[in-house]
C-alpha atoms as a PDB file:
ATOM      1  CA  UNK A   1      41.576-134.020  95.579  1.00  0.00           C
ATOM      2  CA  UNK A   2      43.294-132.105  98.520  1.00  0.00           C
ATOM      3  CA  UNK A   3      44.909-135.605  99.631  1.00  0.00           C
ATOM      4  CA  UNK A   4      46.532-135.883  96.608  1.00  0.00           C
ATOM      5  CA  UNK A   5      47.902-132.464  96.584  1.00  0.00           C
ATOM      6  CA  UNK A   6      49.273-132.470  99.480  1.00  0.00           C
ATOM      7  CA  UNK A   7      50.335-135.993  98.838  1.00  0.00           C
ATOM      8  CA  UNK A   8      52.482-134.615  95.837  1.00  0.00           C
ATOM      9  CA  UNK A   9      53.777-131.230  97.913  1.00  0.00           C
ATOM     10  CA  UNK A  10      55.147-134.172 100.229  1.00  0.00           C
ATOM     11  CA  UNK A  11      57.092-135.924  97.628  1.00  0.00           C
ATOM     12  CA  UNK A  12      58.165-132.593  96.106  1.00  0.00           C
ATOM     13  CA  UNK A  13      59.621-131.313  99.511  1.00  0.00           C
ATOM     14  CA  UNK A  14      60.897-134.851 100.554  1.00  0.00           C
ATOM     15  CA  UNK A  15      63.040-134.517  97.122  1.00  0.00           C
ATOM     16  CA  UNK A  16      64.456-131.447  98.140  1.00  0.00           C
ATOM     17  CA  UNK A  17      65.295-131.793 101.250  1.00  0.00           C
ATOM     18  CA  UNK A  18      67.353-135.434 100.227  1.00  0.00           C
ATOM     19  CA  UNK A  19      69.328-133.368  97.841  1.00  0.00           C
ATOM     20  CA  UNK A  20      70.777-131.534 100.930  1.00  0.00           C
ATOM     21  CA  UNK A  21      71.547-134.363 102.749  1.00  0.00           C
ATOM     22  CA  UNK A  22      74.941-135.747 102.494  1.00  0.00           C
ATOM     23  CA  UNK A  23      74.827-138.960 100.176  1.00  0.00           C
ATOM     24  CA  UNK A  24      75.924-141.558 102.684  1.00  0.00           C
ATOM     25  CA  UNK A  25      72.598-140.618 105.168  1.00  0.00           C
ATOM     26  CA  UNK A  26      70.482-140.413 101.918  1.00  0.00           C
ATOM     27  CA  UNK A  27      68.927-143.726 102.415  1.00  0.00           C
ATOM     28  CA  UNK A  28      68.318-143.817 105.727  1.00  0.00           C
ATOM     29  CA  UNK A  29      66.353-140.221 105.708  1.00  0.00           C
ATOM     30  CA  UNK A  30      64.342-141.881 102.701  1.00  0.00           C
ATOM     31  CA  UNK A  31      63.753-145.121 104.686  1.00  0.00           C
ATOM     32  CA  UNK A  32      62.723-143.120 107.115  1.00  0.00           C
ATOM     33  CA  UNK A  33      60.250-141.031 105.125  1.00  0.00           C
ATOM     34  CA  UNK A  34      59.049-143.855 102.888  1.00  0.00           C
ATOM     35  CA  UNK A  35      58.266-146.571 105.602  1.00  0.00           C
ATOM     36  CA  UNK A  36      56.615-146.736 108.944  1.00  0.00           C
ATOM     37  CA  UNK A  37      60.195-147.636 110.181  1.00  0.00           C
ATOM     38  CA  UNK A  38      60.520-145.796 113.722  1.00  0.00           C
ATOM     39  CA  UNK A  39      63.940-147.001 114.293  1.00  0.00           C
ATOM     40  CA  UNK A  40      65.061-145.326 110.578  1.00  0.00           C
ATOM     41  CA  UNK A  41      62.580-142.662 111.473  1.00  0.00           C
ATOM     42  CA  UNK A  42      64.677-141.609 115.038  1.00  0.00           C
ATOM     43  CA  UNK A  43      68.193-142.229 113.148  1.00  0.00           C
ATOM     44  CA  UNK A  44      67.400-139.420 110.897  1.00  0.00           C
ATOM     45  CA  UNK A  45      65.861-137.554 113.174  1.00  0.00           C
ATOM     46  CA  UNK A  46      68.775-137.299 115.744  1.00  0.00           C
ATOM     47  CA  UNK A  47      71.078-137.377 113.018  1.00  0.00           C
ATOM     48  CA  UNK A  48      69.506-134.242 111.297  1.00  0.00           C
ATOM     49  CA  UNK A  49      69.437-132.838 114.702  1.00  0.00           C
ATOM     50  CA  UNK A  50      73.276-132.905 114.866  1.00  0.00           C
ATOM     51  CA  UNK A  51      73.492-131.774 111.254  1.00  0.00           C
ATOM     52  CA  UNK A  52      74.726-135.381 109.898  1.00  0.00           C
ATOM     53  CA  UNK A  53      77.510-136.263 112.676  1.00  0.00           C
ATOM     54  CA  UNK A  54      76.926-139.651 113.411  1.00  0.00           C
ATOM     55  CA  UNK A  55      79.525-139.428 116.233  1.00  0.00           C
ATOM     56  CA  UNK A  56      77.839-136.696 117.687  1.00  0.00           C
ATOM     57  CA  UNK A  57      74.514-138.627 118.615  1.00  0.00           C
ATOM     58  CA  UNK A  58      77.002-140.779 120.946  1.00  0.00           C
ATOM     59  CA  UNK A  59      77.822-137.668 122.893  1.00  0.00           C
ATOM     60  CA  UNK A  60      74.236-135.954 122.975  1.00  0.00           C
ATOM     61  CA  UNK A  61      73.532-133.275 125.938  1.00  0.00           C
ATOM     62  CA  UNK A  62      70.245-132.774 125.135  1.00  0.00           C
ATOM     63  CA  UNK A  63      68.369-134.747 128.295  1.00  0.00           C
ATOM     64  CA  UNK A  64      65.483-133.342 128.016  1.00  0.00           C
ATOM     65  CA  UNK A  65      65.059-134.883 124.355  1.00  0.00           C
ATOM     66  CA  UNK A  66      62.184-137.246 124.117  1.00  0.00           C
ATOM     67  CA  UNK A  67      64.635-139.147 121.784  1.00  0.00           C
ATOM     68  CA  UNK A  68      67.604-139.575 124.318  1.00  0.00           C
ATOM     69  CA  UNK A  69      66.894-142.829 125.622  1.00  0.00           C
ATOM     70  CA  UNK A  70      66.104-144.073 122.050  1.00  0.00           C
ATOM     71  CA  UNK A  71      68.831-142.457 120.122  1.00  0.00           C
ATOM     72  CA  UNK A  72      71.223-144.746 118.160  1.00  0.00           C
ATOM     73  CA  UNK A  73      74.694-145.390 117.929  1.00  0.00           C
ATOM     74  CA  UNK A  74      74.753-145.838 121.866  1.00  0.00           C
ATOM     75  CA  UNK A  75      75.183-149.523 122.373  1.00  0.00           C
ATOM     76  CA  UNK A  76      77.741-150.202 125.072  1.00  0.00           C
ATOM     77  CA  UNK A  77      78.540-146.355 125.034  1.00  0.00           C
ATOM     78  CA  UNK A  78      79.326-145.220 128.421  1.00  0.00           C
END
């Protein structure tokens, strides 16, 4: 019974917290949530991390990160 509690508190703060997030990152966040998807799951997290600036993640100064080496949007960035 406590599963599914918590199970719905999840869903319930999942909800909330996708109302806050700008529309166009909306699907990844939920991808990320939804899915076992590490790659969507380290998208949102950097770009929550940089409060939704998806050019930001290209210029990150946080080295000590465990993300850093992983982050996206980095491709041929030099």
């Amino acid at each position: 019974m406590e599963n599914v509690t918590s199970e719905n508190l999840r869903r319930q703060k999942i909800s909330k917290r996708i109302a806050e997030i700008p529309k166009k990152y909306r699907r990844i966040y939920k991808k990320a949530v939804e899915t076992n998807n590490k790659s969507a799951a380290i998208e949102a997290f950097c770009l929550e991390c940089i409060c939704w600036q998806k050019n930001e993640i290209i210029n990150c100064s946080c080295l000590t990160c465990p993300l850093f080496g992983v982050r996206p949007y980095t491709k041929g960035q030099k």
